[in-house]
C-alpha atoms as a PDB file:
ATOM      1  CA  UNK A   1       1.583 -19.163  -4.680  1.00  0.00           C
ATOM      2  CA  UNK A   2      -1.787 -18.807  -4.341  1.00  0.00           C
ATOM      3  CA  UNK A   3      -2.617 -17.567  -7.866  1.00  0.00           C
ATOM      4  CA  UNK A   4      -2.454 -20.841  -9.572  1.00  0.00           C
ATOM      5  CA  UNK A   5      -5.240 -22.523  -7.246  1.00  0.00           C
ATOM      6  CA  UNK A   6      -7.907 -19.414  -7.682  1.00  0.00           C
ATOM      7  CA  UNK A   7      -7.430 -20.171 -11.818  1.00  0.00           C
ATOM      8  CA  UNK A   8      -7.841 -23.937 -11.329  1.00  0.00           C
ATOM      9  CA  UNK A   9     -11.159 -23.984  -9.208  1.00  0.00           C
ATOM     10  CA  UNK A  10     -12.332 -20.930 -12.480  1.00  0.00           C
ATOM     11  CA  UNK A  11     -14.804 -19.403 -10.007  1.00  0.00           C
ATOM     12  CA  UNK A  12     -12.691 -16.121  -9.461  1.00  0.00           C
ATOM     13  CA  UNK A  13     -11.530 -15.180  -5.847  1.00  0.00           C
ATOM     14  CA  UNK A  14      -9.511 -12.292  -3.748  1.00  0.00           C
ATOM     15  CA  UNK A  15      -5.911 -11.678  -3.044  1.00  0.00           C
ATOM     16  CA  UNK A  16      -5.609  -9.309  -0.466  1.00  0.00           C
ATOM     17  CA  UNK A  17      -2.051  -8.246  -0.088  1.00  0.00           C
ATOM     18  CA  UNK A  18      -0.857  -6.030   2.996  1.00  0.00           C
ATOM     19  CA  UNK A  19       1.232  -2.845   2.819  1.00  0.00           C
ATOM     20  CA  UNK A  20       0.236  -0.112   5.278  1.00  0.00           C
ATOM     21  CA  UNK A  21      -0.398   3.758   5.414  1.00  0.00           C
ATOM     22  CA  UNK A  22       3.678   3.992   4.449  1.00  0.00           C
ATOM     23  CA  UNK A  23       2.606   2.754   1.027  1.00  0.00           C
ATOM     24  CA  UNK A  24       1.388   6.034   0.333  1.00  0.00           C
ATOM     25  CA  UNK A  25       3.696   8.496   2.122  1.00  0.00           C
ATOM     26  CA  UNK A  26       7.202   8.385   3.294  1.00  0.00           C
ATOM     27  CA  UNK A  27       8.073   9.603   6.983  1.00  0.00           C
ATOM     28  CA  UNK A  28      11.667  11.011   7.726  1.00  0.00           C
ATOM     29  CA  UNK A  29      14.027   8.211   8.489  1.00  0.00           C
ATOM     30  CA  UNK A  30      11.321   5.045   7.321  1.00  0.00           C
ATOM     31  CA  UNK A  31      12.559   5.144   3.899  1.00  0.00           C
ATOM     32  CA  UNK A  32      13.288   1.712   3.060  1.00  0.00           C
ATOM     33  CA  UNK A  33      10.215   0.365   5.101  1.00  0.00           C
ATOM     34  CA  UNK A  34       8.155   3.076   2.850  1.00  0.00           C
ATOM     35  CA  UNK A  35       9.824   1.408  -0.474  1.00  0.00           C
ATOM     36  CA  UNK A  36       8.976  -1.997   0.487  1.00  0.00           C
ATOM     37  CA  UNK A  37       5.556  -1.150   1.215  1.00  0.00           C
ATOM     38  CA  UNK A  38       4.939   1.387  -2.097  1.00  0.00           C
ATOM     39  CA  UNK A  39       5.634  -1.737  -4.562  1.00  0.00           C
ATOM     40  CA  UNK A  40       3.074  -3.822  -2.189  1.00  0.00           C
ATOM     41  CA  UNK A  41       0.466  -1.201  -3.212  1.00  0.00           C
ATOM     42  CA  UNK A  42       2.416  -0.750  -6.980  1.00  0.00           C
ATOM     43  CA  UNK A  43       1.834  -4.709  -7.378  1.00  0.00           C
ATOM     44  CA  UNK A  44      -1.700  -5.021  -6.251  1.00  0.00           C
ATOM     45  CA  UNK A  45      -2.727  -2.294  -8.961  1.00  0.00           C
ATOM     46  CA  UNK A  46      -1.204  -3.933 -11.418  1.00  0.00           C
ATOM     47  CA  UNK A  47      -2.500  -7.317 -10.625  1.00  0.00           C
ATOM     48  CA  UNK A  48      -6.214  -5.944 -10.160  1.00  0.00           C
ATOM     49  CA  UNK A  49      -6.016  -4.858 -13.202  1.00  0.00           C
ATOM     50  CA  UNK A  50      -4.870  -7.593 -14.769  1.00  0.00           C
ATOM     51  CA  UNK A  51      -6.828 -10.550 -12.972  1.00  0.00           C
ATOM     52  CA  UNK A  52     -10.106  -8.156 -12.885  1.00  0.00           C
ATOM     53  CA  UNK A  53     -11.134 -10.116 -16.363  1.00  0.00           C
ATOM     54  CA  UNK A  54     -11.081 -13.141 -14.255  1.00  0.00           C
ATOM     55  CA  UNK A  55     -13.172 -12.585 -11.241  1.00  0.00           C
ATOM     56  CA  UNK A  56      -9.876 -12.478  -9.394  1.00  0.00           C
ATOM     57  CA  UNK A  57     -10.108  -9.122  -7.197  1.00  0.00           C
ATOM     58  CA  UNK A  58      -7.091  -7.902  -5.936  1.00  0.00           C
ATOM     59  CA  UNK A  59      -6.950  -5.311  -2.916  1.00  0.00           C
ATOM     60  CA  UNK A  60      -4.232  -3.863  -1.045  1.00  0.00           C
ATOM     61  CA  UNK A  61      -4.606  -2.845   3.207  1.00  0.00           C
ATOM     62  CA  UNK A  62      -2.826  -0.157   4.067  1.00  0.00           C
ATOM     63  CA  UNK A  63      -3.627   0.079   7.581  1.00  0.00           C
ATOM     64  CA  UNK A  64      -2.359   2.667  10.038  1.00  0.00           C
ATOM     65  CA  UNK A  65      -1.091   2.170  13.761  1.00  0.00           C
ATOM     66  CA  UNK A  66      -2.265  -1.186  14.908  1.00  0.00           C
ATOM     67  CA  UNK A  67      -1.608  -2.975  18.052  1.00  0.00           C
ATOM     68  CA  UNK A  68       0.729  -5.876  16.680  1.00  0.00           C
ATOM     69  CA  UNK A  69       3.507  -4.884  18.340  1.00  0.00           C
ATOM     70  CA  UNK A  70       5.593  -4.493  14.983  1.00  0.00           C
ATOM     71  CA  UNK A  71       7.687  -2.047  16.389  1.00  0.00           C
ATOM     72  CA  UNK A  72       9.568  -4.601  18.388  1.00  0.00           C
ATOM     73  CA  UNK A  73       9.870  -7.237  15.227  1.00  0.00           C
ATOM     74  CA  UNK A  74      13.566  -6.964  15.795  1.00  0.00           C
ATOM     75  CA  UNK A  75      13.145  -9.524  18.944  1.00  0.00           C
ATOM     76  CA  UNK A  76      12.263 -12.017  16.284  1.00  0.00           C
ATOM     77  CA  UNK A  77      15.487 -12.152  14.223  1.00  0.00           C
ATOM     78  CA  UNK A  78      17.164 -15.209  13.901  1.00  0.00           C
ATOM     79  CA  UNK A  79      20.694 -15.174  15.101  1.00  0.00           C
ATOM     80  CA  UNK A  80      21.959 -16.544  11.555  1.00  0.00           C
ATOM     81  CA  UNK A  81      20.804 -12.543  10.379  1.00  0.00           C
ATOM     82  CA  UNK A  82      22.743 -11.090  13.401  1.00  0.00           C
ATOM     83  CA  UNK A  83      20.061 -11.833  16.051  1.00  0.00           C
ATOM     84  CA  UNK A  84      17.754  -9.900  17.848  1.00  0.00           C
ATOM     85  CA  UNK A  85      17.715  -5.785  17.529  1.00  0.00           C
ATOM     86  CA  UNK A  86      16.033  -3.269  20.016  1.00  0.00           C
ATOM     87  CA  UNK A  87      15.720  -1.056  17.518  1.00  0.00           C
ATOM     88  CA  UNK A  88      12.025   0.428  17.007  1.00  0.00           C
ATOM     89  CA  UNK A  89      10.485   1.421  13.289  1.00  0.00           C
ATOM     90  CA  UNK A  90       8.505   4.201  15.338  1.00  0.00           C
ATOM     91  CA  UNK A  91       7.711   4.846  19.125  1.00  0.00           C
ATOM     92  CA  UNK A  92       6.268   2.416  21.385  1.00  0.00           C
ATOM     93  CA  UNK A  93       3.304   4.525  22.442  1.00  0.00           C
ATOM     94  CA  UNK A  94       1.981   4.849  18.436  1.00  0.00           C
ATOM     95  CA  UNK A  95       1.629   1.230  18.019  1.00  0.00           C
ATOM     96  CA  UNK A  96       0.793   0.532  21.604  1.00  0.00           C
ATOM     97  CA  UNK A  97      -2.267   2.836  21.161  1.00  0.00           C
ATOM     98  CA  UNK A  98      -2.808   1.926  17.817  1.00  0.00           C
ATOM     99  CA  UNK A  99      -6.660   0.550  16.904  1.00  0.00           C
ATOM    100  CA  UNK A 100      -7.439  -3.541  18.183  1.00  0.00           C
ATOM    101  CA  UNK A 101      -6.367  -5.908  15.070  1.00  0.00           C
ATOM    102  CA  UNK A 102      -9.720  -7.156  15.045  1.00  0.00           C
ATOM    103  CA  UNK A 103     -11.365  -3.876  14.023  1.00  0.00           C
ATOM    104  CA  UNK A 104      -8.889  -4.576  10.904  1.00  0.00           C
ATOM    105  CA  UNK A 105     -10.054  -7.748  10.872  1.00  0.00           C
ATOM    106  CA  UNK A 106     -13.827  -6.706  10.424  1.00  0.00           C
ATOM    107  CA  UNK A 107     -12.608  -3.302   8.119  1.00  0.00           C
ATOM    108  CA  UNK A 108     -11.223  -5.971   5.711  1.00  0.00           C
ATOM    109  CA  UNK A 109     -14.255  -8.306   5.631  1.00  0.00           C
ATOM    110  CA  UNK A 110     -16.161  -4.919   4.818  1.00  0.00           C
ATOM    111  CA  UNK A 111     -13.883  -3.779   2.215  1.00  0.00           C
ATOM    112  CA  UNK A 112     -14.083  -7.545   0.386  1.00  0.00           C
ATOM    113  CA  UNK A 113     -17.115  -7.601   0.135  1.00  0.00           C
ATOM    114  CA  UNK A 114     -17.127  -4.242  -1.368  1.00  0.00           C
ATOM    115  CA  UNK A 115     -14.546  -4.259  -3.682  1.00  0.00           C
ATOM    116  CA  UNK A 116     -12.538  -1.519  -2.343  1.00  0.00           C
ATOM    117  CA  UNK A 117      -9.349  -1.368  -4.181  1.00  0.00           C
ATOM    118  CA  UNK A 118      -7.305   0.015  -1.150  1.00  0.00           C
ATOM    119  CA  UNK A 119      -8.603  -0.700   2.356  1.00  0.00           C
ATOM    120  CA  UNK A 120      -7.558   1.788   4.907  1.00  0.00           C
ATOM    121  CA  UNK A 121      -8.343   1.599   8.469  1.00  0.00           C
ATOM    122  CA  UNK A 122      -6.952   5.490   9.531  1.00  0.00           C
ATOM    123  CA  UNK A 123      -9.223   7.771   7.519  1.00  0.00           C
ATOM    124  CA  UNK A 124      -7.878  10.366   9.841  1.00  0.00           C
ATOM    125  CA  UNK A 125      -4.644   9.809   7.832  1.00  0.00           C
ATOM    126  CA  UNK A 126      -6.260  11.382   4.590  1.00  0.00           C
ATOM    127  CA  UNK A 127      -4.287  15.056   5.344  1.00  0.00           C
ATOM    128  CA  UNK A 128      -1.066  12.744   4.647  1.00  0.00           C
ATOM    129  CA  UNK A 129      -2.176  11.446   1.359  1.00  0.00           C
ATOM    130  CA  UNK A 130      -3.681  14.710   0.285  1.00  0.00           C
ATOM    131  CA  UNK A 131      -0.619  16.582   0.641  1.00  0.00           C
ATOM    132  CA  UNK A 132       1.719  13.887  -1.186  1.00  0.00           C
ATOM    133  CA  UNK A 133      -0.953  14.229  -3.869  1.00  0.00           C
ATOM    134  CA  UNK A 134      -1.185  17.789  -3.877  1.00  0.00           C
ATOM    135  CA  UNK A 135       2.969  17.928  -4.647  1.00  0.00           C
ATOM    136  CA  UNK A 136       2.549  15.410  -7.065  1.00  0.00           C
ATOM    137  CA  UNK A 137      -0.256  17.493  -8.613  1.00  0.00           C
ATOM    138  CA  UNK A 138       2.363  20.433  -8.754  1.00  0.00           C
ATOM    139  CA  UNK A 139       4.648  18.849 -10.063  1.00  0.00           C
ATOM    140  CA  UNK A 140       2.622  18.054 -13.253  1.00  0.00           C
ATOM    141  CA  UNK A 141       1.340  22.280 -13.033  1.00  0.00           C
ATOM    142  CA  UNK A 142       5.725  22.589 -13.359  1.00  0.00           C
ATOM    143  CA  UNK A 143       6.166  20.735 -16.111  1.00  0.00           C
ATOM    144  CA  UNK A 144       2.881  21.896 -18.036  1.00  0.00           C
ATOM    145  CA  UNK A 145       4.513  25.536 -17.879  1.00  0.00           C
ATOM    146  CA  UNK A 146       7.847  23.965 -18.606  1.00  0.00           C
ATOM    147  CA  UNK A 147      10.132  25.790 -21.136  1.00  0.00           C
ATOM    148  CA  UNK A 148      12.244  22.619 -22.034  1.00  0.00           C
ATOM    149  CA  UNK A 149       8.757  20.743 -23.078  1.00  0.00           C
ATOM    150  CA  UNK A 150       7.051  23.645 -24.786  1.00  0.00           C
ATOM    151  CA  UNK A 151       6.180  22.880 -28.011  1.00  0.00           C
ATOM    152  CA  UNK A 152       6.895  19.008 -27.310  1.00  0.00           C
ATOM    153  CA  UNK A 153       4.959  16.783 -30.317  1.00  0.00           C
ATOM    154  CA  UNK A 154       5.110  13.486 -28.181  1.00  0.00           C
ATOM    155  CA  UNK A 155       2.192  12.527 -26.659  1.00  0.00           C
ATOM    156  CA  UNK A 156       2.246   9.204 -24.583  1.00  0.00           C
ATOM    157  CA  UNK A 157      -0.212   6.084 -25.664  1.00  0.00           C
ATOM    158  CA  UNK A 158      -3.111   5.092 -24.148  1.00  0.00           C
ATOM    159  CA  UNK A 159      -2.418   2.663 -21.371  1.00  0.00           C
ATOM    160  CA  UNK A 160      -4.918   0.484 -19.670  1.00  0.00           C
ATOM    161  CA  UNK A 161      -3.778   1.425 -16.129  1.00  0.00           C
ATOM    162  CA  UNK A 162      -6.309   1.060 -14.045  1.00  0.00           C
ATOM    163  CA  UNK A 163      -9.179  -1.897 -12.849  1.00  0.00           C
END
């Protein structure tokens, strides 16, 4: 939506799009919140790279516990969707003693005015990420001593993947 009024002004801007720390790992039983939030993070690489010619920067937050109280979103639904739920993403006391939104606030103003490509706001959380990586990373060692790809002549082409 907004996309269309950045190009018409031709003086570049920033989309900032919001995921959270879930866009980068998957906890037991948050699944389908974890999807949704990967392809917020899958989109805004794809987009910086492709609106980076543009002056268009495009960043993704990925914050951690916050105190928004988005465990209790379920109070919210409309009763055309089956009305409200009581039933909570993750416990009360995470999010309750999550950090104040406006130190997200402030981490994102910092961030923009960096460039950072993925704003966190839980670099405590690094231990998660790290380990996702590190099986990822294995998984790559498994198939470079791979019997069914030995001697493989394919060879993928260069992509331009990243900003």
């Amino acid at each position: 939506a907004f996309l269309p009024h950045i190009r018409a002004h031709g003086e570049g801007g920033a989309i900032i799009n919001t995921a959270s720390m879930a866009g980068h790992m998957s906890p037991p039983g948050m699944e389908a919140y974890s999807a949704s939030k990967f392809a917020v993070v899958a989109l805004t690489e794809g987009w910086a790279a492709q609106l980076a010619p543009e002056n268009i920067q495009v960043q993704v937050l990925c914050p951690g516990f916050v105190r928004t109280r988005i465990n209790q979103s379920g109070r919210n639904r409309p009763a055309k969707f089956g009305g409200p739920q009581v039933r909570e993403i993750v416990p009360d006391d995470r999010v309750a003693n999550g950090i104040d939104p406006a130190r997200v606030g402030a981490r994102v103003l910092e961030a923009l005015q960096a460039g950072d490509l993925y704003i966190f706001t839980h670099p405590d959380m690094r231990p998660f990420v790290q380990l996702r990586f590190g099986r990822i990373m294995e998984g790559f060692d498994s198939a470079d001593r791979s019997q069914a790809l030995k001697g493989m002549d394919y060879r993928t082409p260069d992509l331009d993947l990243l900003p």
